[in-house]
Protein backbone atom coordinates (compact mmCIF):
# COMPACT_ATOMS: atom_id res chain seq x y z
CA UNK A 1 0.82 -19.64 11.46
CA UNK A 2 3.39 -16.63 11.99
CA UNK A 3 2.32 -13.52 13.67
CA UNK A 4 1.27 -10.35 12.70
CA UNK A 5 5.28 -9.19 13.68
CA UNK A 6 6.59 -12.02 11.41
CA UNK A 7 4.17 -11.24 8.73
CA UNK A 8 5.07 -7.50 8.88
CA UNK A 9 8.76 -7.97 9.55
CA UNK A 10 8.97 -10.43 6.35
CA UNK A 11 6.91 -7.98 4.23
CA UNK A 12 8.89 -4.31 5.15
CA UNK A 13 12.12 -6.85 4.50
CA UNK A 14 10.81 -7.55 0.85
CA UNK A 15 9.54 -4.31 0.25
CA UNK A 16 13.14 -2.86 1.27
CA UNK A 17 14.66 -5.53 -1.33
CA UNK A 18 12.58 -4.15 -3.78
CA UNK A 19 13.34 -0.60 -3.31
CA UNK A 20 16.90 -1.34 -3.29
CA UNK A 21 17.10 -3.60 -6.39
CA UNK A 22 18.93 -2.75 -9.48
CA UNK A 23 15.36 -1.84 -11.81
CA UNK A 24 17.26 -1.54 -15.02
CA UNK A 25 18.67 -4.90 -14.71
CA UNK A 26 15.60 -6.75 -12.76
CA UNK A 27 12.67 -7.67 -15.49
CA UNK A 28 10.18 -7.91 -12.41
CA UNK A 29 10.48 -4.26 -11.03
CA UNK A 30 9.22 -1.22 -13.19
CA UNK A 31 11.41 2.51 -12.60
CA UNK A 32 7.99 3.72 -11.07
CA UNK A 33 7.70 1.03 -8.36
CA UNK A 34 5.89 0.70 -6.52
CA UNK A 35 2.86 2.52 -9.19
CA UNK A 36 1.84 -0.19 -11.12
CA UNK A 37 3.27 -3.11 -9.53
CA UNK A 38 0.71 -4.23 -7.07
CA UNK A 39 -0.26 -7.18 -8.22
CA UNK A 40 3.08 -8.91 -9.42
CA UNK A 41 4.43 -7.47 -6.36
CA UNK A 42 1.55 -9.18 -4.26
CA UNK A 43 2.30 -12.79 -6.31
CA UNK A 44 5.78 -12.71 -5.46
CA UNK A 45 5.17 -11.46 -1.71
CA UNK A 46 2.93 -14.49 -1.58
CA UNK A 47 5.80 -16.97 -3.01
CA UNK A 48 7.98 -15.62 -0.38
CA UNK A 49 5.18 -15.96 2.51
CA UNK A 50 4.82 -19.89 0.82
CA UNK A 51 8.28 -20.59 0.78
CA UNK A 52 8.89 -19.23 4.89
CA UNK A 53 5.49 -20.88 5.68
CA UNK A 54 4.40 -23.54 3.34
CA UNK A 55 1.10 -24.23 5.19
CA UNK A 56 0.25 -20.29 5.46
CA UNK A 57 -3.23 -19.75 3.63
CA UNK A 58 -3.72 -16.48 2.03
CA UNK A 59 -5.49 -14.70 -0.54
CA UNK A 60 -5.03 -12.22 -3.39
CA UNK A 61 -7.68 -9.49 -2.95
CA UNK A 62 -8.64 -7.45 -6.46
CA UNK A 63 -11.01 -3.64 -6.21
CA UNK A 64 -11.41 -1.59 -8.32
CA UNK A 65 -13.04 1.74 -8.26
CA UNK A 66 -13.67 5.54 -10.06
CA UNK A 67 -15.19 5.68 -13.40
CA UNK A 68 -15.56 3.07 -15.00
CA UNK A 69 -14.14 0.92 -12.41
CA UNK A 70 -10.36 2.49 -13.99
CA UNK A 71 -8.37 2.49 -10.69
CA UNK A 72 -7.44 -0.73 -9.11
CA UNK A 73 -5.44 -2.09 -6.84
CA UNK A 74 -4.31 -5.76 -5.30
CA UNK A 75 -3.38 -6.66 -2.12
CA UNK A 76 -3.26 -9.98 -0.07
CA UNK A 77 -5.36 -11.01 3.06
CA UNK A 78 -3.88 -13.52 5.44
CA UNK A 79 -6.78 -14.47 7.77
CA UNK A 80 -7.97 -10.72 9.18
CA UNK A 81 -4.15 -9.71 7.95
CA UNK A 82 -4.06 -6.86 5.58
CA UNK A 83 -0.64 -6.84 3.83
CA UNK A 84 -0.07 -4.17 1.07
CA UNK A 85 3.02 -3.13 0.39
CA UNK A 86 2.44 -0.93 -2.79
CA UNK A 87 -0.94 0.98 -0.65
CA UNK A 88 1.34 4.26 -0.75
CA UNK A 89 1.71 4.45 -4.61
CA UNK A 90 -1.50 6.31 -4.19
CA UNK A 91 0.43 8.93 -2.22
CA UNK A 92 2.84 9.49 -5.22
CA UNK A 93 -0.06 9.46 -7.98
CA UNK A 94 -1.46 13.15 -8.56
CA UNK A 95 -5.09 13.41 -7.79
CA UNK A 96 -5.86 14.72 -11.40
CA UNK A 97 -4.65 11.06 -12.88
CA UNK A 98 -7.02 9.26 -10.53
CA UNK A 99 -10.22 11.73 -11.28
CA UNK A 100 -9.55 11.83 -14.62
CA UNK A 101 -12.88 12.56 -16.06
């Protein structure tokens, strides 16, 4: 099992690589990264975890919350490990889009 500085180091690394990409030529990364990218974000994290540590269990967590349960978000758990690395898109989105009424 890595440790939580090998988890973390791997994850800012990928989240850099993201950042960084070309988004008009990569399918997998939206102009608005990281809003609304979450979950495929989380899947591929997790490939890259399994492919560095192919005995590493983890999980994809799902919440959702607001009215109607409209706001969501995905992250993944590796044992009491939270690693999110899209948790600050809710820094960039204006408070009137997530109370919407």
């Amino acid at each position: 099992m890595p440790t939580i500085n090998e988890i973390k180091e791997e994850a800012v690394k990928f989240r850099r690589l993201i950042e960084s990409c070309d988004k008009k030529n990569t399918s997998l990364v939206i102009d608005c990264f990281p809003v609304m990218s979450c979950k495929l974000t989380s899947m591929l994290l997790s490939y890259h975890f399994l492919t560095l540590w192919p005995e590493l269990e983890l999980k994809g967590v799902s919440a959702a919350t607001g009215k109607n349960s409209q706001i969501t978000h995905y992250w993944l758990e590796i044992d009491n490990i939270v690693v999110d690395i899209t948790g600050d898109q809710y820094n960039i989105i204006d408070d009137k889009e997530l109370n919407n009424k």
